[in-house]
N, C-alpha and C. Protein backbone atom coordinates (compact mmCIF):
# COMPACT_ATOMS: atom_id res chain seq x y z
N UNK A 1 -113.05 -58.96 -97.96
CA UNK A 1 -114.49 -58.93 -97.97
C UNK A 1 -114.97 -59.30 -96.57
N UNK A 2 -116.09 -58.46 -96.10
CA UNK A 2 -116.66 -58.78 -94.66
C UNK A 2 -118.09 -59.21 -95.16
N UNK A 3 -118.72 -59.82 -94.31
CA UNK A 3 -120.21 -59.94 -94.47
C UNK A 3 -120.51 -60.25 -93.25
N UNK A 4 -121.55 -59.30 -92.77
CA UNK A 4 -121.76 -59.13 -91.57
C UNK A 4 -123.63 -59.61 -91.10
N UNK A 5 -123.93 -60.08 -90.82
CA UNK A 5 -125.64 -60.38 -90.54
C UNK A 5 -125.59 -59.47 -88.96
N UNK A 6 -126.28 -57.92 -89.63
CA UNK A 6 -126.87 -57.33 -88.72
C UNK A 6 -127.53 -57.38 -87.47
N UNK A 7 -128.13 -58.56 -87.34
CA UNK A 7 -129.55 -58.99 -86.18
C UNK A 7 -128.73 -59.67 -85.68
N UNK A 8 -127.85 -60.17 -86.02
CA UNK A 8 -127.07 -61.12 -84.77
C UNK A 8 -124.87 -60.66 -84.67
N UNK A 9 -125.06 -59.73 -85.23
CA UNK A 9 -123.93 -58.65 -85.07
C UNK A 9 -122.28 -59.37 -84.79
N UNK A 10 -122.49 -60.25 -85.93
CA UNK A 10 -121.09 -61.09 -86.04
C UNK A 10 -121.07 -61.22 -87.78
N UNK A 11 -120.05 -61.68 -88.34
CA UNK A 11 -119.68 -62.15 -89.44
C UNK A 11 -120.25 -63.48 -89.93
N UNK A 12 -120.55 -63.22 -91.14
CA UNK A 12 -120.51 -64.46 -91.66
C UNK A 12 -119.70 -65.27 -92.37
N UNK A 13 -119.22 -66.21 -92.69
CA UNK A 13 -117.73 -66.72 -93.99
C UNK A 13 -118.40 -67.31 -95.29
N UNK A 14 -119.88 -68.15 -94.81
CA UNK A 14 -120.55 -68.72 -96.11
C UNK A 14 -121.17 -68.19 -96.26
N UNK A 15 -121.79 -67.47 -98.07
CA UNK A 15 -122.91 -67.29 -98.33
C UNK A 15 -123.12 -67.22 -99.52
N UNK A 16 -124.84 -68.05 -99.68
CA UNK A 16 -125.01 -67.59 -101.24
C UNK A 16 -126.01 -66.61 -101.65
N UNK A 17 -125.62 -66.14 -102.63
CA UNK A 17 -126.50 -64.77 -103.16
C UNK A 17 -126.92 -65.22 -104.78
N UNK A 18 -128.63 -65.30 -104.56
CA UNK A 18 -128.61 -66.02 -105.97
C UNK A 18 -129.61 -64.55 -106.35
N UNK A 19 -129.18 -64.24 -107.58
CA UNK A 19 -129.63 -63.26 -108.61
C UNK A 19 -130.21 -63.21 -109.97
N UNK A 20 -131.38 -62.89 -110.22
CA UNK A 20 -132.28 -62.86 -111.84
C UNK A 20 -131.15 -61.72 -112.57
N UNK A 21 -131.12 -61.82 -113.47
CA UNK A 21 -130.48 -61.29 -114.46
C UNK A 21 -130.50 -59.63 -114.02
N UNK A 22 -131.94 -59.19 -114.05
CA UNK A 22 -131.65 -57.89 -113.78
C UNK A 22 -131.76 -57.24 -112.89
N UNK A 23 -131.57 -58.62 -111.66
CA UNK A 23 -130.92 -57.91 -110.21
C UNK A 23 -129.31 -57.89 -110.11
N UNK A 24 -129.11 -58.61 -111.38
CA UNK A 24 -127.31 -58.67 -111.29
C UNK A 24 -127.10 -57.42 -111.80
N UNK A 25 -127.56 -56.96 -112.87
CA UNK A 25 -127.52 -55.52 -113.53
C UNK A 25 -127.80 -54.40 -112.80
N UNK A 26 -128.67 -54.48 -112.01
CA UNK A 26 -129.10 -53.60 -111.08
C UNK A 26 -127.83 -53.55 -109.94
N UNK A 27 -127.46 -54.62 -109.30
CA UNK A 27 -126.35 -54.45 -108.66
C UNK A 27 -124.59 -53.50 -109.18
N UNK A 28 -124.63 -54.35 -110.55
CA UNK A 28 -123.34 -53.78 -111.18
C UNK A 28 -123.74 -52.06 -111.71
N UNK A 29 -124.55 -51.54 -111.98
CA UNK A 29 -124.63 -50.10 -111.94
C UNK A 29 -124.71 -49.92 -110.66
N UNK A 30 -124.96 -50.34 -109.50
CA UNK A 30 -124.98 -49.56 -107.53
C UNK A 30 -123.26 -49.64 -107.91
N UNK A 31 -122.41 -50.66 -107.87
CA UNK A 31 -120.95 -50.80 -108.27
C UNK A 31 -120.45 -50.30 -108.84
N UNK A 32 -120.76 -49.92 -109.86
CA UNK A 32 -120.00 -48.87 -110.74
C UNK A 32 -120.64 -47.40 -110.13
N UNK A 33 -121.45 -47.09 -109.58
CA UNK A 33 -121.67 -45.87 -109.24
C UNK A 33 -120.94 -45.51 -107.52
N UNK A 34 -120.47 -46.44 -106.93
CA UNK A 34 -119.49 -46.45 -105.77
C UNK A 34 -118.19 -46.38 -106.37
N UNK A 35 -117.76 -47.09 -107.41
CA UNK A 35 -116.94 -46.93 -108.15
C UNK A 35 -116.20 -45.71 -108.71
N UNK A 36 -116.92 -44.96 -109.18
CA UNK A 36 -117.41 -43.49 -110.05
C UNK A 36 -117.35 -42.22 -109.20
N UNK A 37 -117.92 -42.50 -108.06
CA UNK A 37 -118.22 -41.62 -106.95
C UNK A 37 -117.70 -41.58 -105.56
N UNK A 38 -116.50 -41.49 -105.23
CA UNK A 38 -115.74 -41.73 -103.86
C UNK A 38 -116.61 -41.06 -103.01
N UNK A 39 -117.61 -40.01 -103.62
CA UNK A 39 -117.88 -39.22 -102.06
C UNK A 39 -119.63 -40.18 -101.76
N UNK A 40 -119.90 -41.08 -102.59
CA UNK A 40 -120.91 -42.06 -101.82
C UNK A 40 -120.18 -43.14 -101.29
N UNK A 41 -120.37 -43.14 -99.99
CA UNK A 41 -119.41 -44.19 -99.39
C UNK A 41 -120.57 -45.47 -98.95
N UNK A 42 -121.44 -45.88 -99.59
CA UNK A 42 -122.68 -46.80 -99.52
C UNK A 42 -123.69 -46.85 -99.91
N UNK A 43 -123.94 -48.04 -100.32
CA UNK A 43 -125.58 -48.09 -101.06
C UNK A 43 -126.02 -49.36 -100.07
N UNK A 44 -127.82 -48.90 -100.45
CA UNK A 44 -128.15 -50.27 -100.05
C UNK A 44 -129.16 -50.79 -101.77
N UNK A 45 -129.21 -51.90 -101.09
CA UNK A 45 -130.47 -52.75 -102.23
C UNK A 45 -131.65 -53.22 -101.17
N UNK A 46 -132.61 -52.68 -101.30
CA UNK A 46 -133.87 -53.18 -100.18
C UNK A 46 -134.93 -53.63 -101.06
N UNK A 47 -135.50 -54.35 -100.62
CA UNK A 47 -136.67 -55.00 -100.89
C UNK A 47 -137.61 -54.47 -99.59
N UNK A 48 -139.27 -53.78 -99.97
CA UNK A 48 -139.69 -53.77 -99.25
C UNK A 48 -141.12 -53.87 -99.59
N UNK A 49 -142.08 -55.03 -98.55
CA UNK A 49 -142.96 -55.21 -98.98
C UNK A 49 -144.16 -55.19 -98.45
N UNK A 50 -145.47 -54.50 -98.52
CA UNK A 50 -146.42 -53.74 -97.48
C UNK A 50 -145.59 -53.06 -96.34
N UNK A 51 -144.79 -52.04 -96.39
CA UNK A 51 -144.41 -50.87 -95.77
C UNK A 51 -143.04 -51.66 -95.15
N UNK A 52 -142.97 -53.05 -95.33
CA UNK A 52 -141.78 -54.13 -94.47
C UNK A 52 -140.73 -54.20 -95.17
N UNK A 53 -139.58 -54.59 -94.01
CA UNK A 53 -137.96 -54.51 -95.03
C UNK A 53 -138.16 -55.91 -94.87
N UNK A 54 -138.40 -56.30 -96.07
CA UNK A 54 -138.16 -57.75 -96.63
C UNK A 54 -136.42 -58.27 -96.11
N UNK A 55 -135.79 -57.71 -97.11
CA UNK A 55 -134.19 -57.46 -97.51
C UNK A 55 -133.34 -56.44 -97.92
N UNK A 56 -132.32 -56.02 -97.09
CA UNK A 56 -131.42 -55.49 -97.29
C UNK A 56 -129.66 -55.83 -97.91
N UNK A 57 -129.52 -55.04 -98.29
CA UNK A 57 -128.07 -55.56 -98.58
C UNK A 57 -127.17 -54.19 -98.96
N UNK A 58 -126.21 -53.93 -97.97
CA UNK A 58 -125.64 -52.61 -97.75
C UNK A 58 -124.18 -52.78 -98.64
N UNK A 59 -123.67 -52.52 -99.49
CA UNK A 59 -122.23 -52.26 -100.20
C UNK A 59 -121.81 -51.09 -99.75
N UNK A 60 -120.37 -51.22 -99.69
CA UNK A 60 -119.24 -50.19 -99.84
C UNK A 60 -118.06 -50.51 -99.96
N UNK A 61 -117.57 -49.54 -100.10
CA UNK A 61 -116.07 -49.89 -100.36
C UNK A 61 -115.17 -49.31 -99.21
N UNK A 62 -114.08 -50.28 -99.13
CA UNK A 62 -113.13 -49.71 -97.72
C UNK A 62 -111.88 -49.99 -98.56
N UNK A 63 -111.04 -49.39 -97.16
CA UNK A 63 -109.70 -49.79 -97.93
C UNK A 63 -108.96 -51.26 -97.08
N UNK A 64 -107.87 -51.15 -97.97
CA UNK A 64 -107.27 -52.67 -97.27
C UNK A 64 -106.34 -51.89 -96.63
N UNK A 65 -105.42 -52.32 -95.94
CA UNK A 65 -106.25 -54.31 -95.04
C UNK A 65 -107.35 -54.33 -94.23
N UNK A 66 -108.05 -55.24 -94.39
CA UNK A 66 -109.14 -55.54 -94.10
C UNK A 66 -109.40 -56.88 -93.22
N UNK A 67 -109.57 -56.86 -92.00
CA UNK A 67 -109.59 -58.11 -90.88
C UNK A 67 -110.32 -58.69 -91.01
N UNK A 68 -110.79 -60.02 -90.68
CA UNK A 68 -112.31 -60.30 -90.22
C UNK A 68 -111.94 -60.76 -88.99
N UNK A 69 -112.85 -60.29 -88.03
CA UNK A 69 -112.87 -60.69 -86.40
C UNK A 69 -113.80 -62.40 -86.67
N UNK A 70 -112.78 -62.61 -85.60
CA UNK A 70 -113.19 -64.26 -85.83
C UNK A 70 -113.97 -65.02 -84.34
């Protein structure tokens, strides 16, 4: 697993991701549909609010092995 914070273009190692019920649901169908579908190689989840990207959050799947630059 990588997690990367875009705006400052390094990795992260801690993080928490807290979720309402049917943002967890909403997530696990984006997952099962990357899952399902090899030829989508990414989703995002955005929040956007008066025309603004609140939040993003980009999934995909890679293959292993998988580094993290440190």
């Amino acid at each position: 697993m990588r997690i990367t914070d875009y705006e400052q273009s390094k990795n992260l190692s801690d993080v928490a991701i807290s979720l309402t019920r049917d943002e967890a649901e909403e997530l696990h169908l984006y997952l099962c549909t990357l899952l399902k579908r090899p030829s989508v190689s990414a989703i995002h989840l955005s929040e956007i609010t008066n025309g603004k990207l609140e939040r993003d959050l980009r999934l995909e799947i890679t293959q292993p092995p998988f580094r993290l630059a440190v």
